[in-house]
PDB file of N, CA and C in Angstrom:
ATOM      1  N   UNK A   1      89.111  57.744 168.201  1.00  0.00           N
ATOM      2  CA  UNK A   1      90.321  57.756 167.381  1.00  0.00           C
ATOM      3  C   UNK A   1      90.662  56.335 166.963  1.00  0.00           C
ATOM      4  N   UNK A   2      91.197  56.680 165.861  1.00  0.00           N
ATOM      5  CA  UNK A   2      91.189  54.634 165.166  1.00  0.00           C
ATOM      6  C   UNK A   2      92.630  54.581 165.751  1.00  0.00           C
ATOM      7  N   UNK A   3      93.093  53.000 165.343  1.00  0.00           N
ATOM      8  CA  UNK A   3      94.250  52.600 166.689  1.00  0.00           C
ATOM      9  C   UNK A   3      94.572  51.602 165.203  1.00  0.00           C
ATOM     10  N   UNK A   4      95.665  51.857 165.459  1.00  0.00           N
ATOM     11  CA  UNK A   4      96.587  50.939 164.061  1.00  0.00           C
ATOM     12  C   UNK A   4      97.003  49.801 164.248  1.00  0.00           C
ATOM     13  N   UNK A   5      96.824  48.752 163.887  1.00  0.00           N
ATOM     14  CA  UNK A   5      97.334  47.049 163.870  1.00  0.00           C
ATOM     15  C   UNK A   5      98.503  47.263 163.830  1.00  0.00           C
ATOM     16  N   UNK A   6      99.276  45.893 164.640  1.00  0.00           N
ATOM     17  CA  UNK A   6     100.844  46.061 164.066  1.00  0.00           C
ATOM     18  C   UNK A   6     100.672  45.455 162.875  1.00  0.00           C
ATOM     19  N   UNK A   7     102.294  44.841 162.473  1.00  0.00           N
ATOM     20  CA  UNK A   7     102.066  44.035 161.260  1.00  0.00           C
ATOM     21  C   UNK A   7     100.960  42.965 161.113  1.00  0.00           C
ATOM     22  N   UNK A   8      99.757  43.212 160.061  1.00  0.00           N
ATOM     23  CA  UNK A   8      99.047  42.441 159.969  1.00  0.00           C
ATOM     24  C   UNK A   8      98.707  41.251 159.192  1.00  0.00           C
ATOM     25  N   UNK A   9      98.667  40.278 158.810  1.00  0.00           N
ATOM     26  CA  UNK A   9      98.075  39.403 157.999  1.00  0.00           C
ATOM     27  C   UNK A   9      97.108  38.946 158.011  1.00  0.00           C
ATOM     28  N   UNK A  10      96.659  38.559 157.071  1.00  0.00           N
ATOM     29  CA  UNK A  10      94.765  37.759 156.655  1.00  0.00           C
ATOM     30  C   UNK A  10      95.065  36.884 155.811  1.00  0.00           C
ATOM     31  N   UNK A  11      94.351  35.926 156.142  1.00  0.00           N
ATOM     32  CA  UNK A  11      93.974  34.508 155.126  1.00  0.00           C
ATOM     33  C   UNK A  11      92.993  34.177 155.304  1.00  0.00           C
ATOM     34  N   UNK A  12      92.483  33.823 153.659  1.00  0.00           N
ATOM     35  CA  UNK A  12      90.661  33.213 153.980  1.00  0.00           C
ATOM     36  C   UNK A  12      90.718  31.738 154.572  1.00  0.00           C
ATOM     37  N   UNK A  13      89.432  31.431 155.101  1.00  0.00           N
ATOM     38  CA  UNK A  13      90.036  30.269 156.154  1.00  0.00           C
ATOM     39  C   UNK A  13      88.465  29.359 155.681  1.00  0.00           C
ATOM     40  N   UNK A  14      87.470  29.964 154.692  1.00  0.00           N
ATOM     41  CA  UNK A  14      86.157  29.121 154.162  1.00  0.00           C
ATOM     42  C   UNK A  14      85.253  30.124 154.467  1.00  0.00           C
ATOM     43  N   UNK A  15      84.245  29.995 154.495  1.00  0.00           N
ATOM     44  CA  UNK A  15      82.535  30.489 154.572  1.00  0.00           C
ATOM     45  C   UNK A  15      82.368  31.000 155.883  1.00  0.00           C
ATOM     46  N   UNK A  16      81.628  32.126 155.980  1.00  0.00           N
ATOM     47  CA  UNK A  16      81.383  32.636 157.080  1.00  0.00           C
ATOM     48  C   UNK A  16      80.462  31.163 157.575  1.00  0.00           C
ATOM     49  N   UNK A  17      80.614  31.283 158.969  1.00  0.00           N
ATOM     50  CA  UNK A  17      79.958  30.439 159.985  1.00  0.00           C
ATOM     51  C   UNK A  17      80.347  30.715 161.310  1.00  0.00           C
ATOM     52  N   UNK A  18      79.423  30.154 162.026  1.00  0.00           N
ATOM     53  CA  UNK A  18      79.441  29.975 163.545  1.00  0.00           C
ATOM     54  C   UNK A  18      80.656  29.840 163.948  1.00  0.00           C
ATOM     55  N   UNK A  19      81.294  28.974 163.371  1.00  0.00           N
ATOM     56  CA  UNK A  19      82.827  28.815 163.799  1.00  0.00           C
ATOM     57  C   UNK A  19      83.620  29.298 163.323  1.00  0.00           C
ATOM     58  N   UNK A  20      83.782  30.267 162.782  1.00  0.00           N
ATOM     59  CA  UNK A  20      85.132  31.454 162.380  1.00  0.00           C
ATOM     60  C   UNK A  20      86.176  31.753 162.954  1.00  0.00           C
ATOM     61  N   UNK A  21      85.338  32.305 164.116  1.00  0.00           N
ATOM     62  CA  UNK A  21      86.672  32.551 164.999  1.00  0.00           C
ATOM     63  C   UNK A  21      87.414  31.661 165.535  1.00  0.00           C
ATOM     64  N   UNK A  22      86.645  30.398 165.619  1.00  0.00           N
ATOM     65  CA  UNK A  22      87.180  28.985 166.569  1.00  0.00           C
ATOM     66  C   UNK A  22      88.111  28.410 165.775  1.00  0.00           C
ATOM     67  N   UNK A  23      87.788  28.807 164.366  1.00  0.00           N
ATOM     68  CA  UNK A  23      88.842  27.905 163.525  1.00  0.00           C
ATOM     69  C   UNK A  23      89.712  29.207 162.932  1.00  0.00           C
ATOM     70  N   UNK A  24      89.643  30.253 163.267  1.00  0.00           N
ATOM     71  CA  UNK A  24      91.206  31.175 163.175  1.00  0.00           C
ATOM     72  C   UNK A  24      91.589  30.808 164.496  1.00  0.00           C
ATOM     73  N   UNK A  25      91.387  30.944 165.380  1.00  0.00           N
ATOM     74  CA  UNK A  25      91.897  30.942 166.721  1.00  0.00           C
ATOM     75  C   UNK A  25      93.095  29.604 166.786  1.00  0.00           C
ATOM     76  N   UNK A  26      92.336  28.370 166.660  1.00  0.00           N
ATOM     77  CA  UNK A  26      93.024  27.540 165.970  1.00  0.00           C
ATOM     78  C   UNK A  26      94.197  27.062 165.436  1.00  0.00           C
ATOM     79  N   UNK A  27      93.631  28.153 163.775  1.00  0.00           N
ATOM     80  CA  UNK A  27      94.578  27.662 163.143  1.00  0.00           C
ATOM     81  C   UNK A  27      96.160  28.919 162.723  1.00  0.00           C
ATOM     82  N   UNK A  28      95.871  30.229 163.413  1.00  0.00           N
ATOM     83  CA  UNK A  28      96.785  30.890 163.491  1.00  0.00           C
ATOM     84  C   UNK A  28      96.925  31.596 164.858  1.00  0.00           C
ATOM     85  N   UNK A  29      96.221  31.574 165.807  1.00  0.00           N
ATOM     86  CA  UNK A  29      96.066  32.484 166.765  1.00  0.00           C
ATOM     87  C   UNK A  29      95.600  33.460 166.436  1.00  0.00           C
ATOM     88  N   UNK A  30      94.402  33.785 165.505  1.00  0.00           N
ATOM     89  CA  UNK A  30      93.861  35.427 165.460  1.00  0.00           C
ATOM     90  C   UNK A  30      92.933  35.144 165.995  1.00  0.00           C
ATOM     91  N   UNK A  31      91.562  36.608 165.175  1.00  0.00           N
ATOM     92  CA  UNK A  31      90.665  36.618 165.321  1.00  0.00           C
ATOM     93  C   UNK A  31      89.749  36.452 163.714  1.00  0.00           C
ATOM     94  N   UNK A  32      89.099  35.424 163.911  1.00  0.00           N
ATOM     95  CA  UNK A  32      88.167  35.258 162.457  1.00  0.00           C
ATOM     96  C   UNK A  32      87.137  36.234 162.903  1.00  0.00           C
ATOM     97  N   UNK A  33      87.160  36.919 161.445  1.00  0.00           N
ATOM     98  CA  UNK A  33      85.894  37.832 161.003  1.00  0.00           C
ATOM     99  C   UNK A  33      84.804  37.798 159.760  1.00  0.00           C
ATOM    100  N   UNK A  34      83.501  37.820 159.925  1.00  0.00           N
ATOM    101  CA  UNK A  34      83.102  37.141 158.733  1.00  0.00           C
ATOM    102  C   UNK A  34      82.907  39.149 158.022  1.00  0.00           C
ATOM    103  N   UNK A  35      82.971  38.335 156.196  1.00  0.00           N
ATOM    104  CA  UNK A  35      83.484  39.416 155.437  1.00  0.00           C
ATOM    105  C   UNK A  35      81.874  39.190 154.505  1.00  0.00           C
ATOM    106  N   UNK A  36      81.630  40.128 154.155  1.00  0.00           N
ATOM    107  CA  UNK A  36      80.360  39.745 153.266  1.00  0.00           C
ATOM    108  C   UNK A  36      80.182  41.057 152.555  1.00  0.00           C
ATOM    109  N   UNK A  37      80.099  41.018 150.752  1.00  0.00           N
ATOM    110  CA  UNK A  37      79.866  42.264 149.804  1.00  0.00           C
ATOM    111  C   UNK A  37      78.374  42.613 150.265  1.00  0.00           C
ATOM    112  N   UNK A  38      76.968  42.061 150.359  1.00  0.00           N
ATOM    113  CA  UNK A  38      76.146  42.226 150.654  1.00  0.00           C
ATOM    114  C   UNK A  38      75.558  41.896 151.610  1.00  0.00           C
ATOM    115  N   UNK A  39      74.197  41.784 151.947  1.00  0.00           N
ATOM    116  CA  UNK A  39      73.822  41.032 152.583  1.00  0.00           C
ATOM    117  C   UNK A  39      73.553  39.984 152.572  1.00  0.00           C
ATOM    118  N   UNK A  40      73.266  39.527 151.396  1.00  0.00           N
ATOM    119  CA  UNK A  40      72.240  37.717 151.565  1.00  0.00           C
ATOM    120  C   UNK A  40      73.479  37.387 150.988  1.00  0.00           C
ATOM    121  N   UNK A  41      75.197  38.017 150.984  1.00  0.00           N
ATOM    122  CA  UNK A  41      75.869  37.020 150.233  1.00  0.00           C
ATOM    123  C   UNK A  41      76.078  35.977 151.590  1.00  0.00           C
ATOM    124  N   UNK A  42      76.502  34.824 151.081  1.00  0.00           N
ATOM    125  CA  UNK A  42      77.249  33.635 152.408  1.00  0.00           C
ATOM    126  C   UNK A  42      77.878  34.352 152.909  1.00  0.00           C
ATOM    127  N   UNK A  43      79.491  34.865 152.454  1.00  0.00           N
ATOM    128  CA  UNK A  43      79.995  35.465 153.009  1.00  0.00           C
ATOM    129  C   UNK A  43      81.588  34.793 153.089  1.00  0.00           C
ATOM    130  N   UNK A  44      82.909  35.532 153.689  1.00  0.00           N
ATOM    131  CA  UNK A  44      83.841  34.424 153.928  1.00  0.00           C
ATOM    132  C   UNK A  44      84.533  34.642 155.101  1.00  0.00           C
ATOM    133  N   UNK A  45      85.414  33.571 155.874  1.00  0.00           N
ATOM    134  CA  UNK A  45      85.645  33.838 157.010  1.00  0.00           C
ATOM    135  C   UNK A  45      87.182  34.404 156.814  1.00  0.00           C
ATOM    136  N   UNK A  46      87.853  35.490 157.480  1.00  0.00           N
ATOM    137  CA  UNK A  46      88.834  36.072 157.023  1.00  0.00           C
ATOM    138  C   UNK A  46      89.447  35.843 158.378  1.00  0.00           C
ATOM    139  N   UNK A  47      90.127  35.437 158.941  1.00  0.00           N
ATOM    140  CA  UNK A  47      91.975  35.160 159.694  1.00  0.00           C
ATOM    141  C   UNK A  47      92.499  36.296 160.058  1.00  0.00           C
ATOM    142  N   UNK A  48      91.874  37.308 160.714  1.00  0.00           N
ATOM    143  CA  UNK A  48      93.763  38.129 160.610  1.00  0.00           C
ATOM    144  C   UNK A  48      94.317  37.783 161.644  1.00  0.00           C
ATOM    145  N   UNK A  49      95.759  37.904 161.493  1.00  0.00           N
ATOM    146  CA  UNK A  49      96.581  38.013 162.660  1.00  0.00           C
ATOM    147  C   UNK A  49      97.751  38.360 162.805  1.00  0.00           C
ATOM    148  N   UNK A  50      98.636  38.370 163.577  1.00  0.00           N
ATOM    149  CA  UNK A  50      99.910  39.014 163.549  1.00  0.00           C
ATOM    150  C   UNK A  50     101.027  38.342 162.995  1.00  0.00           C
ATOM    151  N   UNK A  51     101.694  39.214 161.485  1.00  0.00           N
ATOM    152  CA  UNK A  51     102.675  38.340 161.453  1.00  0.00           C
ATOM    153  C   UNK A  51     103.739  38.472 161.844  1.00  0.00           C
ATOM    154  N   UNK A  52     104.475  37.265 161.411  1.00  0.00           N
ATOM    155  CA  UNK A  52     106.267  36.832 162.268  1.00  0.00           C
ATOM    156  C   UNK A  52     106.428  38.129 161.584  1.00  0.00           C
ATOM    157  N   UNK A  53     107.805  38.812 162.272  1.00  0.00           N
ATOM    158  CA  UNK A  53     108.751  39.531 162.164  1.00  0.00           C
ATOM    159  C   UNK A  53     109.374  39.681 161.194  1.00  0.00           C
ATOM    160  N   UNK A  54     109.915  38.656 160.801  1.00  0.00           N
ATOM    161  CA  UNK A  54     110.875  38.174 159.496  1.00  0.00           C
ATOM    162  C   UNK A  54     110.707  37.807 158.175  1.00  0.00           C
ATOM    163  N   UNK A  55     109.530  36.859 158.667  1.00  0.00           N
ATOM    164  CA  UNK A  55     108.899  35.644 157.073  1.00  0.00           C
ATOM    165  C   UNK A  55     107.791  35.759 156.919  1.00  0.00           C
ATOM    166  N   UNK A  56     107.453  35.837 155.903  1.00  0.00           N
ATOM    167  CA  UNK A  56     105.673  35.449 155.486  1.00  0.00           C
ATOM    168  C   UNK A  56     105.277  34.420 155.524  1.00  0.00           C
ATOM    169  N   UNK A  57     104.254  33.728 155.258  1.00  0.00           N
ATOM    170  CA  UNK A  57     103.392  32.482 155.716  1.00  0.00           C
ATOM    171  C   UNK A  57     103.876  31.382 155.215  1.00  0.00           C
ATOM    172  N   UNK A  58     104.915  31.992 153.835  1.00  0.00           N
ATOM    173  CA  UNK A  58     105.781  30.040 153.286  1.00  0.00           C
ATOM    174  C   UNK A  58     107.022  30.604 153.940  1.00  0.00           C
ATOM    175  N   UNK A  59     107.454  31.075 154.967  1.00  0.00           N
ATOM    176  CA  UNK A  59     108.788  31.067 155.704  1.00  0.00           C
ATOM    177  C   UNK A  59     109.965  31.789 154.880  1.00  0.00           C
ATOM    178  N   UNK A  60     109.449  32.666 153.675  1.00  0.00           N
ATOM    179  CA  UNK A  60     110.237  33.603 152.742  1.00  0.00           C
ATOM    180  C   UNK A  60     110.892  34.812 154.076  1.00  0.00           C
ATOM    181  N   UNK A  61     111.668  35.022 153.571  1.00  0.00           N
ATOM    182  CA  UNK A  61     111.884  36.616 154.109  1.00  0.00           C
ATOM    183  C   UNK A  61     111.083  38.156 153.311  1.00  0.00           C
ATOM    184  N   UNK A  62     110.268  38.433 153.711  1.00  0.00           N
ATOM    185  CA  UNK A  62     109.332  39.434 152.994  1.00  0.00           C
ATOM    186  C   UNK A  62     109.096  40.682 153.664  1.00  0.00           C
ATOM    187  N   UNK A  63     109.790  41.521 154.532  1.00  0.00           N
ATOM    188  CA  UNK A  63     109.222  42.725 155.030  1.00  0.00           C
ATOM    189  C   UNK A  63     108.247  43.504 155.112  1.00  0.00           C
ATOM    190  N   UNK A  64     108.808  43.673 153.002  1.00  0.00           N
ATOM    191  CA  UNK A  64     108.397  44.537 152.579  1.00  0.00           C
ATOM    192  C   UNK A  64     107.163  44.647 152.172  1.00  0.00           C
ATOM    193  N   UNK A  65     106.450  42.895 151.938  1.00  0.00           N
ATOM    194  CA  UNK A  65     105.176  42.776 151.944  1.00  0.00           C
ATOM    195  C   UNK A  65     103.912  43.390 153.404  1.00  0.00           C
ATOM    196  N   UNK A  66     104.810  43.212 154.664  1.00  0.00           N
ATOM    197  CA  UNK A  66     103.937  43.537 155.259  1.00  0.00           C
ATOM    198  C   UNK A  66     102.464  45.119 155.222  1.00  0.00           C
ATOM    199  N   UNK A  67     101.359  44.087 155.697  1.00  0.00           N
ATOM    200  CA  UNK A  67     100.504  45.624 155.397  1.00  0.00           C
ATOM    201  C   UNK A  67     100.097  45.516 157.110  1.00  0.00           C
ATOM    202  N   UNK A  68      99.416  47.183 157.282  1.00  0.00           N
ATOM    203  CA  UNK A  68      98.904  46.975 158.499  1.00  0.00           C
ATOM    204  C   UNK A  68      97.463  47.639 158.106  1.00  0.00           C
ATOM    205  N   UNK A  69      96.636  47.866 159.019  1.00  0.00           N
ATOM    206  CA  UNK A  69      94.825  48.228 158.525  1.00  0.00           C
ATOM    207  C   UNK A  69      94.720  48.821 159.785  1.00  0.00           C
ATOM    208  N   UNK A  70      93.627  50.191 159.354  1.00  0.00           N
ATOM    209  CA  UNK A  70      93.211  50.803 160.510  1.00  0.00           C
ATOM    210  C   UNK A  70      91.991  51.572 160.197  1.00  0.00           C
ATOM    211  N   UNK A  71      90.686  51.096 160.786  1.00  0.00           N
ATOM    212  CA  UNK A  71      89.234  51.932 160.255  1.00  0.00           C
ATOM    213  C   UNK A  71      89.113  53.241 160.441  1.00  0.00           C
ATOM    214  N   UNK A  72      88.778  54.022 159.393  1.00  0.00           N
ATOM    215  CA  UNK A  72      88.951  55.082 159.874  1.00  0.00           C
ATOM    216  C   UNK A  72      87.453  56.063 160.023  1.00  0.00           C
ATOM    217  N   UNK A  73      86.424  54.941 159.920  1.00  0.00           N
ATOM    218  CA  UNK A  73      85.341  55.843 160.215  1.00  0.00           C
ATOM    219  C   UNK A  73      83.970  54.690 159.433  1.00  0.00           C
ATOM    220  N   UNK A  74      82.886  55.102 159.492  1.00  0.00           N
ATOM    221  CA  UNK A  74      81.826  54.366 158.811  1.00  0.00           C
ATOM    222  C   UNK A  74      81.649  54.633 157.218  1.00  0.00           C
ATOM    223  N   UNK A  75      80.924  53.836 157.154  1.00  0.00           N
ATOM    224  CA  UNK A  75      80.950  54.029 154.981  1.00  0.00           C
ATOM    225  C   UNK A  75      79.597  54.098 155.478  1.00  0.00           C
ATOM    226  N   UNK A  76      78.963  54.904 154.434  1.00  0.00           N
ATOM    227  CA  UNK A  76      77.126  55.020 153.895  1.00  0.00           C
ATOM    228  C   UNK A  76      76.850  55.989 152.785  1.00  0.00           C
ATOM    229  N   UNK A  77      76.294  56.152 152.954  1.00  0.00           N
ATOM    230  CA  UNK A  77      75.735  56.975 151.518  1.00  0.00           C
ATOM    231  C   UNK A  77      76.685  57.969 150.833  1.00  0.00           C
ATOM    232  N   UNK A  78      77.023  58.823 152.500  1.00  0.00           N
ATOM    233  CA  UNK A  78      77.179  60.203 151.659  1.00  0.00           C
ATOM    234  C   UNK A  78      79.224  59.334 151.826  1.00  0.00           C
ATOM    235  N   UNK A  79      79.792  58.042 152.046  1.00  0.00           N
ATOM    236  CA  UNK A  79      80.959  57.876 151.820  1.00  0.00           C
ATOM    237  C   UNK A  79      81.131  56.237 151.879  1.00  0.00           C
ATOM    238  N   UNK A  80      80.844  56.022 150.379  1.00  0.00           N
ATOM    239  CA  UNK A  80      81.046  54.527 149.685  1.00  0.00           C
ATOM    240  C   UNK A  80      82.363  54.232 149.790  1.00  0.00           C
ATOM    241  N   UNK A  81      82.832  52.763 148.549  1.00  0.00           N
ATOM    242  CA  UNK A  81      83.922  52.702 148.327  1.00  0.00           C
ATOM    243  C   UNK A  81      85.051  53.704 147.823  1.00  0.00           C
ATOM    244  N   UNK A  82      84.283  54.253 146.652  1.00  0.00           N
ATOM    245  CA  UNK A  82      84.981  55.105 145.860  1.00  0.00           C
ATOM    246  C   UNK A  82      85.863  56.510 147.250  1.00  0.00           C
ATOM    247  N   UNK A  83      84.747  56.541 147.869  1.00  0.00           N
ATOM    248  CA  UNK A  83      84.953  57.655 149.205  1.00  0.00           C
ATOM    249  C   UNK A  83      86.246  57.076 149.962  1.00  0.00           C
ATOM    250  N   UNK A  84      85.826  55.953 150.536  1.00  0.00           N
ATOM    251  CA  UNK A  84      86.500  55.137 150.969  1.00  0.00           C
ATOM    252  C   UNK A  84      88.395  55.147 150.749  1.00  0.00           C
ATOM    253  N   UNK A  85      88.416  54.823 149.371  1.00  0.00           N
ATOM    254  CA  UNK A  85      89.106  54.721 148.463  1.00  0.00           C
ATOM    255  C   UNK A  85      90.307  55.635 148.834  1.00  0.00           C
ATOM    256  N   UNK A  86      89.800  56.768 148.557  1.00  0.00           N
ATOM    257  CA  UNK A  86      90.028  58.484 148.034  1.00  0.00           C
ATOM    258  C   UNK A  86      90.676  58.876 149.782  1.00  0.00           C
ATOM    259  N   UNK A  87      89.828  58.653 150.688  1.00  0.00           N
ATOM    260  CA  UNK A  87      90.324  59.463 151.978  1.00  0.00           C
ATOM    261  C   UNK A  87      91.885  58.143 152.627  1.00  0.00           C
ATOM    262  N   UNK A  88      91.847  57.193 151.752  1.00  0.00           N
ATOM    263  CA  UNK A  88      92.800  56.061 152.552  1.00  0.00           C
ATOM    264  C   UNK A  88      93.897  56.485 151.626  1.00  0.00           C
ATOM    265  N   UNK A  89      93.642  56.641 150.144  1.00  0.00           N
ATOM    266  CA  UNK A  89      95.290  57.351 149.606  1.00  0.00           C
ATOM    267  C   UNK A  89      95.599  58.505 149.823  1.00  0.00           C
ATOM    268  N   UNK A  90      94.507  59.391 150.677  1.00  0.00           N
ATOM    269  CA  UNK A  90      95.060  60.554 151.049  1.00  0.00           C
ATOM    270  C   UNK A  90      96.055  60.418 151.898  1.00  0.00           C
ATOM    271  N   UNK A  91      95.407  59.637 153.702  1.00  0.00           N
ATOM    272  CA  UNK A  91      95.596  59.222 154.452  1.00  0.00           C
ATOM    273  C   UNK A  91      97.121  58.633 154.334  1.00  0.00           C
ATOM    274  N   UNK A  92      97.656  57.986 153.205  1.00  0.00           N
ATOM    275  CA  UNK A  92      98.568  56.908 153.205  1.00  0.00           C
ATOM    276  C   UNK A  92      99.211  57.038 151.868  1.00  0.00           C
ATOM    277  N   UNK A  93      99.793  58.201 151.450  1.00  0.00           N
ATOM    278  CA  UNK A  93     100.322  57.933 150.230  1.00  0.00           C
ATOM    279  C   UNK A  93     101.557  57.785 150.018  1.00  0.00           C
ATOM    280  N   UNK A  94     101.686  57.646 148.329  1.00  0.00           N
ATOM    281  CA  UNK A  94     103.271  57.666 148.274  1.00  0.00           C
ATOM    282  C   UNK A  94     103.771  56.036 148.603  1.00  0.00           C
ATOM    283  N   UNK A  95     105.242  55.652 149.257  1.00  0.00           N
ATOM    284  CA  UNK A  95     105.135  54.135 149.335  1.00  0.00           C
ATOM    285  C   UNK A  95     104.311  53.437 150.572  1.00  0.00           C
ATOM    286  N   UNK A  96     103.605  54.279 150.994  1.00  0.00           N
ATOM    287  CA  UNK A  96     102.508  53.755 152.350  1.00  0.00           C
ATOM    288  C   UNK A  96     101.512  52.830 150.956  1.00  0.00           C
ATOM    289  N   UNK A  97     100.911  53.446 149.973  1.00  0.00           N
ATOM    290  CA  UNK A  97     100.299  52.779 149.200  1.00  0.00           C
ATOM    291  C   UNK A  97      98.699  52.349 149.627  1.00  0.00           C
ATOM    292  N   UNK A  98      98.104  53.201 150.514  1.00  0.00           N
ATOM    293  CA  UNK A  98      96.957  53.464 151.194  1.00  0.00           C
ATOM    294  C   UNK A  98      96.080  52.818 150.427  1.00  0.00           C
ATOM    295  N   UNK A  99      95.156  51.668 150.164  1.00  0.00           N
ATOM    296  CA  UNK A  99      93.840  51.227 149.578  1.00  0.00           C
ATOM    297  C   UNK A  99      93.139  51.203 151.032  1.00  0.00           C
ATOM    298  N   UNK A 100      91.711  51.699 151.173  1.00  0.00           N
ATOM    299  CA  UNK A 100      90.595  51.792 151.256  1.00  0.00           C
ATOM    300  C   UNK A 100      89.237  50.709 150.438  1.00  0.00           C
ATOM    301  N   UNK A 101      88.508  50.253 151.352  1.00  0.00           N
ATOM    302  CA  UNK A 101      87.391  49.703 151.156  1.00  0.00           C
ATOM    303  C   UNK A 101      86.017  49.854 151.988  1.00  0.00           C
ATOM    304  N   UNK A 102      85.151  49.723 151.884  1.00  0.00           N
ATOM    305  CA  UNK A 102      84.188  49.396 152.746  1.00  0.00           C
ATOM    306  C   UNK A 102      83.734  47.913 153.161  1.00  0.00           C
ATOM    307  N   UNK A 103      83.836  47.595 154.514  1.00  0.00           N
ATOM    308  CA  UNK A 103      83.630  46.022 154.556  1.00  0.00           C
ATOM    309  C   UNK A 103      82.378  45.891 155.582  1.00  0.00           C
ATOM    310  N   UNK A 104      81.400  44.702 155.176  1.00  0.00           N
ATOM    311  CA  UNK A 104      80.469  44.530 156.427  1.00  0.00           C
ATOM    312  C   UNK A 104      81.139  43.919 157.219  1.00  0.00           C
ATOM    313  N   UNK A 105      81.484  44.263 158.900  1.00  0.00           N
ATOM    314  CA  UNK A 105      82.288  43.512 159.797  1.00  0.00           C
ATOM    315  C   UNK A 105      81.068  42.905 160.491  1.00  0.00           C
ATOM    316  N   UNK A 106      80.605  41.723 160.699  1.00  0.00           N
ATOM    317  CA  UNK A 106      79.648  41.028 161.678  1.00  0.00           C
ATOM    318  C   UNK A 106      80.542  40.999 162.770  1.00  0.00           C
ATOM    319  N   UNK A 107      80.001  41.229 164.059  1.00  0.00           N
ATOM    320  CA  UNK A 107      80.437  41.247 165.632  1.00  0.00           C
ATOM    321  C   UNK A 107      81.168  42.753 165.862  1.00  0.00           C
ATOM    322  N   UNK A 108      81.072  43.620 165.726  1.00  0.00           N
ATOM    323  CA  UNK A 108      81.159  44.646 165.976  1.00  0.00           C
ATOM    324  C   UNK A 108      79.810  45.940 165.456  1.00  0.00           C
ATOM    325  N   UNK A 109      80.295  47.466 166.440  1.00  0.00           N
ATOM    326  CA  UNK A 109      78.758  47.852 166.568  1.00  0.00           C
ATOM    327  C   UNK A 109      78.939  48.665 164.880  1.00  0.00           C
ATOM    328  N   UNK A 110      79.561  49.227 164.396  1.00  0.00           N
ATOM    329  CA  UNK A 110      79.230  50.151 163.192  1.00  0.00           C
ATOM    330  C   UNK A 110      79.883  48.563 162.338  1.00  0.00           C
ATOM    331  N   UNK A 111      79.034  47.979 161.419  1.00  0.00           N
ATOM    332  CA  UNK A 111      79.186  46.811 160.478  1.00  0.00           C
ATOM    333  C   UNK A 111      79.756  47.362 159.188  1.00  0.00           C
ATOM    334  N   UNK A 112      79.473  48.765 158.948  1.00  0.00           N
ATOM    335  CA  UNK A 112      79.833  48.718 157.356  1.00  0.00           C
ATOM    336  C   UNK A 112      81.113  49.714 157.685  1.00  0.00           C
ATOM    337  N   UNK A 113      82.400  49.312 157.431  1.00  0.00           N
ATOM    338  CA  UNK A 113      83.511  49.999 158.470  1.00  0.00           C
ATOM    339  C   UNK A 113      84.522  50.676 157.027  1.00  0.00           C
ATOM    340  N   UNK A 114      85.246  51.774 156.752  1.00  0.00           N
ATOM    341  CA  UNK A 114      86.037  51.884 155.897  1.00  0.00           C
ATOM    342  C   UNK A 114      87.042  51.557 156.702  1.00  0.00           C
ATOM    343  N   UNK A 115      88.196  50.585 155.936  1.00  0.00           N
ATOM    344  CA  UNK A 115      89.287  50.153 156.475  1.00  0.00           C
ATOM    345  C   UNK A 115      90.388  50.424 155.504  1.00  0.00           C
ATOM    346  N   UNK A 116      91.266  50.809 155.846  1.00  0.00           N
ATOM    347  CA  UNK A 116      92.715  51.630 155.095  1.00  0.00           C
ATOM    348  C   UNK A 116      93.684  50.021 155.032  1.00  0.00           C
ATOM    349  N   UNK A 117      93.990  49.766 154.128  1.00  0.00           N
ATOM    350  CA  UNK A 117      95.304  48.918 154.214  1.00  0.00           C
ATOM    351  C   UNK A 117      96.708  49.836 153.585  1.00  0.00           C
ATOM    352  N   UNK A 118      97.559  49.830 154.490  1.00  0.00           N
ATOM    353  CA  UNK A 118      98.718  50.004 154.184  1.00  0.00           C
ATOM    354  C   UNK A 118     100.337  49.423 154.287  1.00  0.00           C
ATOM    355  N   UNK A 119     101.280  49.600 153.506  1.00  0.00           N
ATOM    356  CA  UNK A 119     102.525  49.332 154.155  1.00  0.00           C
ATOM    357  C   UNK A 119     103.469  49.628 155.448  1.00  0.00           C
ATOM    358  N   UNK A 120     103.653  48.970 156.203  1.00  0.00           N
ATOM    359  CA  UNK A 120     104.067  49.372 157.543  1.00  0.00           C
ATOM    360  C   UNK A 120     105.628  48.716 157.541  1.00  0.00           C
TER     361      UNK A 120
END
């Protein structure tokens, strides 16, 4: 069963590398994950982590921006993006505002993961 982030945030933080996580860890307290459309792309290192309560990352008051993400299964053939897509606005509609993607996650065991972003 997939398990829902609290409020989440992501920021790109440079190029996938060895040090991803060392330099989210760092520089927000998350966990860096490297993000990549293909395979032989470089790739980029993505930040998520938990945000403040109150403010977004320039110290605004933003709530309503917050999203949270939760995988809800593997992407492959017989369920691409478009698939992807389709089962996350099911999943999340209305002002939840459900987008779906397929992402390669490096360091975990199923890599090509559909992940739901929504409003929380």
């Amino acid at each position: 069963m997939a398990k829902v982030n609290g409020a989440q945030c992501e920021a790109e933080i440079g190029i996938c590398d060895n040090k991803c996580n060392l330099k989210c860890e760092a520089s927000k307290n998350g966990k860096g994950i490297c993000e990549k459309l293909s395979p032989n792309e470089v790739g980029t290192c993505k930040c998520l982590y938990e945000c403040d309560s109150s403010t977004d990352r320039n110290g605004k008051s933003r709530p309503e921006n917050k999203k949270c993400s939760v995988g809800i299964g593997p992407c492959s053939v017989k369920c691409n993006d478009i698939c992807c897509r389709f089962k996350c606005a099911f999943k999340y509609p209305g002002p939840l505002e459900g987008i779906g993607m397929c992402l390669n996650i490096i360091g975990i065991p199923s890599t090509n993961e559909c992940i739901c972003y929504f409003n929380c």
